[in-house]
Every structure is written in C-alpha cells, then in structure tokens.
PDB file of N, CA and C in Angstrom:
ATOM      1  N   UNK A   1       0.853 -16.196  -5.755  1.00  0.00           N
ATOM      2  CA  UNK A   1       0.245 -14.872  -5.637  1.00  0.00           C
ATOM      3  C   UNK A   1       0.822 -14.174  -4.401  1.00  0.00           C
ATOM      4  N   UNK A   2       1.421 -12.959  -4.963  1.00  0.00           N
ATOM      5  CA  UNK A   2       1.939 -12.010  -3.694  1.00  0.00           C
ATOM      6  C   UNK A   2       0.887 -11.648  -2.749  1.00  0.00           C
ATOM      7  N   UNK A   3       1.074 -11.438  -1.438  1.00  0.00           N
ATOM      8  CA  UNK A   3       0.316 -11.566  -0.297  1.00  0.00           C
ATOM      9  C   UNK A   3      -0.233 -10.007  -0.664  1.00  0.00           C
ATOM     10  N   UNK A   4      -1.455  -9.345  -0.388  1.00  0.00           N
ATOM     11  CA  UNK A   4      -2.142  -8.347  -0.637  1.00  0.00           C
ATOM     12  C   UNK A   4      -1.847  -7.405   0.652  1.00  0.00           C
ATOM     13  N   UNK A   5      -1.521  -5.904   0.324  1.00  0.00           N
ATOM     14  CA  UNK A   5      -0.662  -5.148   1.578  1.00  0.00           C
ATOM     15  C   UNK A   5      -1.674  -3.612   1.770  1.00  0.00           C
ATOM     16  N   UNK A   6      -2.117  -3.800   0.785  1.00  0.00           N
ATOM     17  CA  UNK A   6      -3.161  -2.328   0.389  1.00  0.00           C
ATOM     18  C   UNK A   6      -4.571  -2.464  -0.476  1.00  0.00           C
ATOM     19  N   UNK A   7      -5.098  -2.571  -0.030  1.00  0.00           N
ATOM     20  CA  UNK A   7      -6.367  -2.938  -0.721  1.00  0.00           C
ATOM     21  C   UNK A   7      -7.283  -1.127  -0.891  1.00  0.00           C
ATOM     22  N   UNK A   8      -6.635  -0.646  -0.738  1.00  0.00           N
ATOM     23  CA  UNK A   8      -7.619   0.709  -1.030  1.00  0.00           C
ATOM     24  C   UNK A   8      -6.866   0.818  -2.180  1.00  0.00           C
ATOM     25  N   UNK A   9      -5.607   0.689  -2.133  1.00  0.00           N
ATOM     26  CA  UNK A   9      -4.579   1.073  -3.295  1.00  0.00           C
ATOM     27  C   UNK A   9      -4.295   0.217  -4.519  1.00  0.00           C
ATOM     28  N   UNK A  10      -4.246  -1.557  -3.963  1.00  0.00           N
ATOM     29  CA  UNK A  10      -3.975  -2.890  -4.467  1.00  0.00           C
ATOM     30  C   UNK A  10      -2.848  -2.726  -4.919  1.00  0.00           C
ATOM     31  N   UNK A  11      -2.084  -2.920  -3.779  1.00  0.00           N
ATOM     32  CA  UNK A  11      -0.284  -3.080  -4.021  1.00  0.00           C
ATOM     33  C   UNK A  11       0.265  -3.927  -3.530  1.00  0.00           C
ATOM     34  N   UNK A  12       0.412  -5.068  -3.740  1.00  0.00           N
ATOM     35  CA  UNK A  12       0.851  -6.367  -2.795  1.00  0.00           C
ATOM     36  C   UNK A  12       2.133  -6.316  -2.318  1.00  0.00           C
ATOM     37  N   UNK A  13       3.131  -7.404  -1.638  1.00  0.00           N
ATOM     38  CA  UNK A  13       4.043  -7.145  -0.847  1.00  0.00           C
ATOM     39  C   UNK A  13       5.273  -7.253  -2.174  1.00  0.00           C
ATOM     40  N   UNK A  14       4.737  -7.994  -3.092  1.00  0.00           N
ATOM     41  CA  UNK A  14       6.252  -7.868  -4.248  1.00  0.00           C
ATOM     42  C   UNK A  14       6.122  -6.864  -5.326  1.00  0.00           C
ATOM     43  N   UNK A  15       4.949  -5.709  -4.959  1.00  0.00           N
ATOM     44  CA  UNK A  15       4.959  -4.758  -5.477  1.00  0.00           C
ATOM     45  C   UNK A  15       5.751  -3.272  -4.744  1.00  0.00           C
ATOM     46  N   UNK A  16       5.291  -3.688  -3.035  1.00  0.00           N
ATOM     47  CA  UNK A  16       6.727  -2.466  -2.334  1.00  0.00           C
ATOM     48  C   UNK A  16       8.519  -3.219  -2.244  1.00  0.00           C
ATOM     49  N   UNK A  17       8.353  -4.676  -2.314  1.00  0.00           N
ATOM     50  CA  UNK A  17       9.560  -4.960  -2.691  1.00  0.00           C
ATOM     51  C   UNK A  17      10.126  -4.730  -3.839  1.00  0.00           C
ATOM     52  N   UNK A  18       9.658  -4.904  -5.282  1.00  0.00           N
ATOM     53  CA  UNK A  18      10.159  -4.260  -6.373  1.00  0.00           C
ATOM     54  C   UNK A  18      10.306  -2.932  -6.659  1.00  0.00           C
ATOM     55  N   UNK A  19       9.511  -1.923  -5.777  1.00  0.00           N
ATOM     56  CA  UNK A  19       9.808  -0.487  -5.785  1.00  0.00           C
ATOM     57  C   UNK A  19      11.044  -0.041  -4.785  1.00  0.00           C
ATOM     58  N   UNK A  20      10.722  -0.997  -3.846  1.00  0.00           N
ATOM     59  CA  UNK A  20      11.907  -0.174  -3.017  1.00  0.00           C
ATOM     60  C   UNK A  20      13.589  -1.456  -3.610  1.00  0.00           C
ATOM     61  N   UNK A  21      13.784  -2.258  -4.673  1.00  0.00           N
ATOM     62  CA  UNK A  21      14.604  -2.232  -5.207  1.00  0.00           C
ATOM     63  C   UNK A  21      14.909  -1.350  -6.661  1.00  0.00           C
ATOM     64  N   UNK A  22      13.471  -1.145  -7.132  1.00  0.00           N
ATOM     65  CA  UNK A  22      14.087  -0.057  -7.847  1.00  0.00           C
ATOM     66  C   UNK A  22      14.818   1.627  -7.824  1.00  0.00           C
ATOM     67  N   UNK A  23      13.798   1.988  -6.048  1.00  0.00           N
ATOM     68  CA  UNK A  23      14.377   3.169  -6.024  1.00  0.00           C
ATOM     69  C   UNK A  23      15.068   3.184  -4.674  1.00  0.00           C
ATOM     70  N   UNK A  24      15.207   2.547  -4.116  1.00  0.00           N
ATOM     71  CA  UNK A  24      16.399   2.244  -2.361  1.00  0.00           C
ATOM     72  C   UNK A  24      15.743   2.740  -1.618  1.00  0.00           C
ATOM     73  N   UNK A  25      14.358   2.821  -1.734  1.00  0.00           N
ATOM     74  CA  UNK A  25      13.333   3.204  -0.594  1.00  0.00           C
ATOM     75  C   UNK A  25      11.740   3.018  -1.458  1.00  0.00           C
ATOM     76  N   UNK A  26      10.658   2.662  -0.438  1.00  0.00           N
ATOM     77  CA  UNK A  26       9.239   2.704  -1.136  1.00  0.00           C
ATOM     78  C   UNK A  26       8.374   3.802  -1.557  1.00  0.00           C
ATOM     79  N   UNK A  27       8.668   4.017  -2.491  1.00  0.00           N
ATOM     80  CA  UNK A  27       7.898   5.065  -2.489  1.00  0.00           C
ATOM     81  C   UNK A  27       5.930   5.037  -2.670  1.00  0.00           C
ATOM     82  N   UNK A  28       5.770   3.843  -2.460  1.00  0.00           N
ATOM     83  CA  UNK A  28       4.237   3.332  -2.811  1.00  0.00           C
ATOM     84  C   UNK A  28       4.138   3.574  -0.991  1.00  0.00           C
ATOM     85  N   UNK A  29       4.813   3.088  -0.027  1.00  0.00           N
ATOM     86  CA  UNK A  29       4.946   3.029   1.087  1.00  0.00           C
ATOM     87  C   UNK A  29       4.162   4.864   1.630  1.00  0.00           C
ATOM     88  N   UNK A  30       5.116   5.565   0.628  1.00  0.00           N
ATOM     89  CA  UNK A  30       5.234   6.781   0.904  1.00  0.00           C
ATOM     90  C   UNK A  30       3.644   7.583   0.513  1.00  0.00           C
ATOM     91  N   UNK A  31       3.616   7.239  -0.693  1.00  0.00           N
ATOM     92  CA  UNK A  31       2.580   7.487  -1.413  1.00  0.00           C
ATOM     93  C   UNK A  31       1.319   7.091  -0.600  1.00  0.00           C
ATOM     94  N   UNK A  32       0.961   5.884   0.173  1.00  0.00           N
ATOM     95  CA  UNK A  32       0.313   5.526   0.878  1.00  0.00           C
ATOM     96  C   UNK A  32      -0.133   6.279   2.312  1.00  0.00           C
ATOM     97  N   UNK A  33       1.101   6.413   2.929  1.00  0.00           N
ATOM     98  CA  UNK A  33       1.342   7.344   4.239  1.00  0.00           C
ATOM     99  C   UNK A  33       0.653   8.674   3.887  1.00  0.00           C
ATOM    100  N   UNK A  34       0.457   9.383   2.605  1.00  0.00           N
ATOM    101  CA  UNK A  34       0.468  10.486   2.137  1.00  0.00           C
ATOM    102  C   UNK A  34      -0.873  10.389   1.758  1.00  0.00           C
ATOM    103  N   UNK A  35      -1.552   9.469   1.178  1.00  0.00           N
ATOM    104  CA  UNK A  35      -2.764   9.645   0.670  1.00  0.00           C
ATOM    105  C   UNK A  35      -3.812   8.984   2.174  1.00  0.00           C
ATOM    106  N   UNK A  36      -3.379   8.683   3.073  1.00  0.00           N
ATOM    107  CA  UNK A  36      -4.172   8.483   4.262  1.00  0.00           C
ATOM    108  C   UNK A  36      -3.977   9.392   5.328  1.00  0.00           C
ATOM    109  N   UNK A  37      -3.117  10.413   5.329  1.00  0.00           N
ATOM    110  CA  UNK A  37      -3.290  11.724   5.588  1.00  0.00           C
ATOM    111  C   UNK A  37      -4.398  12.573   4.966  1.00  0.00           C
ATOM    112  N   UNK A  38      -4.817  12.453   3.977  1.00  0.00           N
ATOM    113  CA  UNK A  38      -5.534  13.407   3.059  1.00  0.00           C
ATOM    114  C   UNK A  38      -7.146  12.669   3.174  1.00  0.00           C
ATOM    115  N   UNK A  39      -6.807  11.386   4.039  1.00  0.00           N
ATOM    116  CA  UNK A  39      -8.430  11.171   4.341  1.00  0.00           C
ATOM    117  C   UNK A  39      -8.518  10.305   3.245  1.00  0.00           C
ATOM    118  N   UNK A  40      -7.740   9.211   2.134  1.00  0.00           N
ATOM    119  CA  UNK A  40      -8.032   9.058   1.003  1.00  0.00           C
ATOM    120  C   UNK A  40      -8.120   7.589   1.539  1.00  0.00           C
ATOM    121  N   UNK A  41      -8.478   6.993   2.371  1.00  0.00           N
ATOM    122  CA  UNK A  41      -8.194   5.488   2.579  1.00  0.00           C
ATOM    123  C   UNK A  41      -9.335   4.632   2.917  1.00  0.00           C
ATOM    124  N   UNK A  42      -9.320   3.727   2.646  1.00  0.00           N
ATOM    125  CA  UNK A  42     -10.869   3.250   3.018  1.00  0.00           C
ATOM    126  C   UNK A  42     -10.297   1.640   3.409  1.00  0.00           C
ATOM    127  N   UNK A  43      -9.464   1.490   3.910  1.00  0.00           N
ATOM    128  CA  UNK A  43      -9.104   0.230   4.748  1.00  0.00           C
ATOM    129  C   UNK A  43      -9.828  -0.362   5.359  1.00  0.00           C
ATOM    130  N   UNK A  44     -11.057   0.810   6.089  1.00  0.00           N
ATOM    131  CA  UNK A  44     -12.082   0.058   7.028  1.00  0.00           C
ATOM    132  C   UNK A  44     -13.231  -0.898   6.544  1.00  0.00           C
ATOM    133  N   UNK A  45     -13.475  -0.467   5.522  1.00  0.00           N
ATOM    134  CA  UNK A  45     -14.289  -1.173   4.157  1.00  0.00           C
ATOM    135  C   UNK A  45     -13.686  -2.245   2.968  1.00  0.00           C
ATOM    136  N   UNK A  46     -12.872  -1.533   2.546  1.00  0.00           N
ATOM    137  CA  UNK A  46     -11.828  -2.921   1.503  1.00  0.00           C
ATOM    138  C   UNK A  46     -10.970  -3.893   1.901  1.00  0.00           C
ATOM    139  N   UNK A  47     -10.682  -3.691   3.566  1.00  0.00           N
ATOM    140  CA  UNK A  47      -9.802  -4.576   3.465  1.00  0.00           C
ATOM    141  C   UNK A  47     -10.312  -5.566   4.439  1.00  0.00           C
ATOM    142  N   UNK A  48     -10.428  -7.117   4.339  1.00  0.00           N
ATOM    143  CA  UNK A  48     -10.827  -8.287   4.620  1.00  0.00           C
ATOM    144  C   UNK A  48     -10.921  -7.921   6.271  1.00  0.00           C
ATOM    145  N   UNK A  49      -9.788  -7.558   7.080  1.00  0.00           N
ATOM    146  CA  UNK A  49      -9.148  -7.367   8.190  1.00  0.00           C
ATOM    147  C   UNK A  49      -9.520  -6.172   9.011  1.00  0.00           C
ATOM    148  N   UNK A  50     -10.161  -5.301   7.909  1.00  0.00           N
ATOM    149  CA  UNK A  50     -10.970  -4.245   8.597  1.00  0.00           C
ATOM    150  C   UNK A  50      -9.741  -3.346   9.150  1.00  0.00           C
ATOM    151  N   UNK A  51      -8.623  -3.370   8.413  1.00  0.00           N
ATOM    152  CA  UNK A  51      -7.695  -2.139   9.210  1.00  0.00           C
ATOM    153  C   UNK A  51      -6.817  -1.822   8.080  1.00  0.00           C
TER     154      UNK A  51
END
C-alpha cells in the first residue's frame, strides 16, 4: 500500500508519481496547492498528523 500524501484529497505517493510520469510535472500537486488556497483543505481534521 502506497504511503497516504493527502487525505483531504486521498492521493497517495504512487498516485503524484504516476501523474507526474504521465504529464512531466504533478498536476494533483498543483491541484492541491490550488484548492488550499481557496480554503478547501481540511488537513487539520483528516489527516492522522494533524497537518
């Protein structure tokens, strides 16, 4: 089991490695950066680690 990288989102680490070999950069990475700008993230609550 791929190690868990986003838990607001649930995108594990061989899910931004298979994107950023499909497109030569992450765009889940991006997508992420973008939707926690907009206030959309709840890391502080879903994720085990509290961050």
């Amino acid at each position: 089991m791929s190690e868990m990288i986003c838990y607001c989102f649930t995108f594990s680490r061989q899910d931004i490695v298979k994107d950023f070999g499909n497109n030569g950069r992450s765009t889940i990475m991006e997508m992420i950066a973008r939707e926690k700008q907009l206030g959309r993230c709840d890391c502080a609550a879903k994720n085990p680690k509290g961050r």
